[in-house]
Protein backbone atom coordinates (compact mmCIF):
# COMPACT_ATOMS: atom_id res chain seq x y z
CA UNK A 1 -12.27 -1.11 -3.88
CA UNK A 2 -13.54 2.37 -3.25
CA UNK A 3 -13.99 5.30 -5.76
CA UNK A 4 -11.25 8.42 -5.33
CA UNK A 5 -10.67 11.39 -6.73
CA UNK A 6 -6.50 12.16 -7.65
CA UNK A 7 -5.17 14.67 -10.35
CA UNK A 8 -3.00 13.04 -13.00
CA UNK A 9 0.28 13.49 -11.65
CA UNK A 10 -0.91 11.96 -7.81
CA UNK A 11 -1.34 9.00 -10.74
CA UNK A 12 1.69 9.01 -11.99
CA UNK A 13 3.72 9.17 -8.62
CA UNK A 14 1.60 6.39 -7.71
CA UNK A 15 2.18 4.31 -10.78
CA UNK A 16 6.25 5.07 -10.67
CA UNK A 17 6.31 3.92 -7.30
CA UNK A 18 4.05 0.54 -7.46
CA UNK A 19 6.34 -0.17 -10.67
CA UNK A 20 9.41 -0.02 -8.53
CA UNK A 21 7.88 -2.87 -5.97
CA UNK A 22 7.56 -2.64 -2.39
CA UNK A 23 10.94 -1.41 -2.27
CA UNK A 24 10.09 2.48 -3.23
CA UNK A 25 7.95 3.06 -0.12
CA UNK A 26 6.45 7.19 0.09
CA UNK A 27 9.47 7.49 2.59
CA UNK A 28 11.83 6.48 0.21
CA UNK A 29 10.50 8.57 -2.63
CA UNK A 30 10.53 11.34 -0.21
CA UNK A 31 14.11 11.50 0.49
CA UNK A 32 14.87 11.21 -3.30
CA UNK A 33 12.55 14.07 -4.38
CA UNK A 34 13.75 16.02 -1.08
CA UNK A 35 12.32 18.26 1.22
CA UNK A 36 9.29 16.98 1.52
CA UNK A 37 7.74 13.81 3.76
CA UNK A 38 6.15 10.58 3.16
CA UNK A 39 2.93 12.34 4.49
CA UNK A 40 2.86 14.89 1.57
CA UNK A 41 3.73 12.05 -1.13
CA UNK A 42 0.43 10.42 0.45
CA UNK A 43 -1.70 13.77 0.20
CA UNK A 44 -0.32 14.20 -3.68
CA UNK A 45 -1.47 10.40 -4.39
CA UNK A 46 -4.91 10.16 -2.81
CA UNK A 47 -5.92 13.78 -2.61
CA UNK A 48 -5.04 15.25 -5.22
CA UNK A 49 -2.94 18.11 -3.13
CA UNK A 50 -0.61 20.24 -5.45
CA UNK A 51 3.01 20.56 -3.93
CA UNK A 52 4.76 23.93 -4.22
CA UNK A 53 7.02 24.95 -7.33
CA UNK A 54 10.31 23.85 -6.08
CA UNK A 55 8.73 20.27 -5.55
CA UNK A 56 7.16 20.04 -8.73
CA UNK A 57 9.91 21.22 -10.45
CA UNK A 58 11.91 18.00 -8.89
CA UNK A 59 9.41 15.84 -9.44
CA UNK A 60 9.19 16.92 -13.10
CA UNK A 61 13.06 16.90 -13.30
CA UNK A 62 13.04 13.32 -12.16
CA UNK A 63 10.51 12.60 -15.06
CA UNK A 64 7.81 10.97 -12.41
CA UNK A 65 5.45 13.76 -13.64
CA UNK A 66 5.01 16.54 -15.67
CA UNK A 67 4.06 20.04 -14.49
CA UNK A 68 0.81 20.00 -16.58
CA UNK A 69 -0.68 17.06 -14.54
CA UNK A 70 -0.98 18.89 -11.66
CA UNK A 71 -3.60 20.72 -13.50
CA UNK A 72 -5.31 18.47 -15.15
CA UNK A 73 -9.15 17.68 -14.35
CA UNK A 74 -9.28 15.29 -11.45
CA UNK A 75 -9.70 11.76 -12.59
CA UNK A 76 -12.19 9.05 -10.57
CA UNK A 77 -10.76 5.82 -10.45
CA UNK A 78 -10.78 2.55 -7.92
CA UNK A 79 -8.03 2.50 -5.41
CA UNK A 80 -7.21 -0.96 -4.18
CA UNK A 81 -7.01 -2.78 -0.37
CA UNK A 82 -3.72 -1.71 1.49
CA UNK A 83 -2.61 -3.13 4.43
CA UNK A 84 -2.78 -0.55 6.76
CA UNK A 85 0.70 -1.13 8.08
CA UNK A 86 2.94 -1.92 5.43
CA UNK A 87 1.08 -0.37 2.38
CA UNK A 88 1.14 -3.15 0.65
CA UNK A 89 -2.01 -4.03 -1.52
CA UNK A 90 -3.86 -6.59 -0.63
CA UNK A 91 -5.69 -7.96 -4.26
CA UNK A 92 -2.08 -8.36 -5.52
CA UNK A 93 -1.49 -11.86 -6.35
CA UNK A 94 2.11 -12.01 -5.61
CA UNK A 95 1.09 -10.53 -1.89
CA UNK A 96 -1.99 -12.88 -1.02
CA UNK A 97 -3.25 -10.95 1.66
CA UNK A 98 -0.90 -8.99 4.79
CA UNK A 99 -0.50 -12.24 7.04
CA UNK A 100 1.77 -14.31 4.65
CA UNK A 101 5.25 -14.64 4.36
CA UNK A 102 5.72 -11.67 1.62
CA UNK A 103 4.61 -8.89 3.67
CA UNK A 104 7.58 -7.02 5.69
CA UNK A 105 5.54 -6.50 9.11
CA UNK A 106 5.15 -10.46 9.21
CA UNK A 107 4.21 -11.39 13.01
CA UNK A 108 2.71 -8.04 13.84
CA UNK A 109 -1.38 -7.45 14.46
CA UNK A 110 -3.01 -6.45 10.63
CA UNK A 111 -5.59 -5.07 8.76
CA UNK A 112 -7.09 -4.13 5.70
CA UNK A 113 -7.93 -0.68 4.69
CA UNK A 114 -9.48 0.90 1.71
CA UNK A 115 -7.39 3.93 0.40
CA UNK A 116 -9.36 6.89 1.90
CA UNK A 117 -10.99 9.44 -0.97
């Protein structure tokens, strides 16, 4: 695990995601929210980076996050082991670790990562 810095709502688009399984990956909540890419979901989750008011207003209308938590104080917390190439994380116990039969890039080269801060 490794300590990193998010605001509240990079939380909370984390959380709704991870509740929805490996199914909602940051491509496919980028194309709901709209106009935006997988790569800005990321920054918004483990940066702490503050979209502009068109996106937040989505992503408030969608009830993932409220405009307030953009705002609030950033919050230190322990980000756990991802694969590096499906995203997956590693300490869950459903998952195992990358190489078995539950994670989608089965038969390709992997690795673990910790979530950068």
């Amino acid at each position: 695990m490794k300590t990193a810095s998010t605001t509240k709502a990079g939380q909370k688009i984390e959380a709704y995601r991870d509740q929805r399984g490996a199914r909602l990956t940051r491509e496919a909540l980028a194309d709901r929210i709209g106009f935006v890419t997988a790569s800005a979901v990321q920054q918004w989750e483990r940066f702490g980076k503050v979209p502009n008011a068109r996106t937040m207003n989505r992503i408030a209308d969608m009830s993932i996050a409220a405009h307030a938590d953009w705002f609030e104080a950033s919050v230190i917390y322990e980000r756990p082991l991802l694969c590096t190439l499906c995203d997956l994380r590693t300490d869950d116990p459903v998952v195992r670790s990358c190489s078995e039969a539950n994670c989608p890039n089965v038969g390709q080269e992997h690795s673990q990562m910790e979530r950068a801060a």
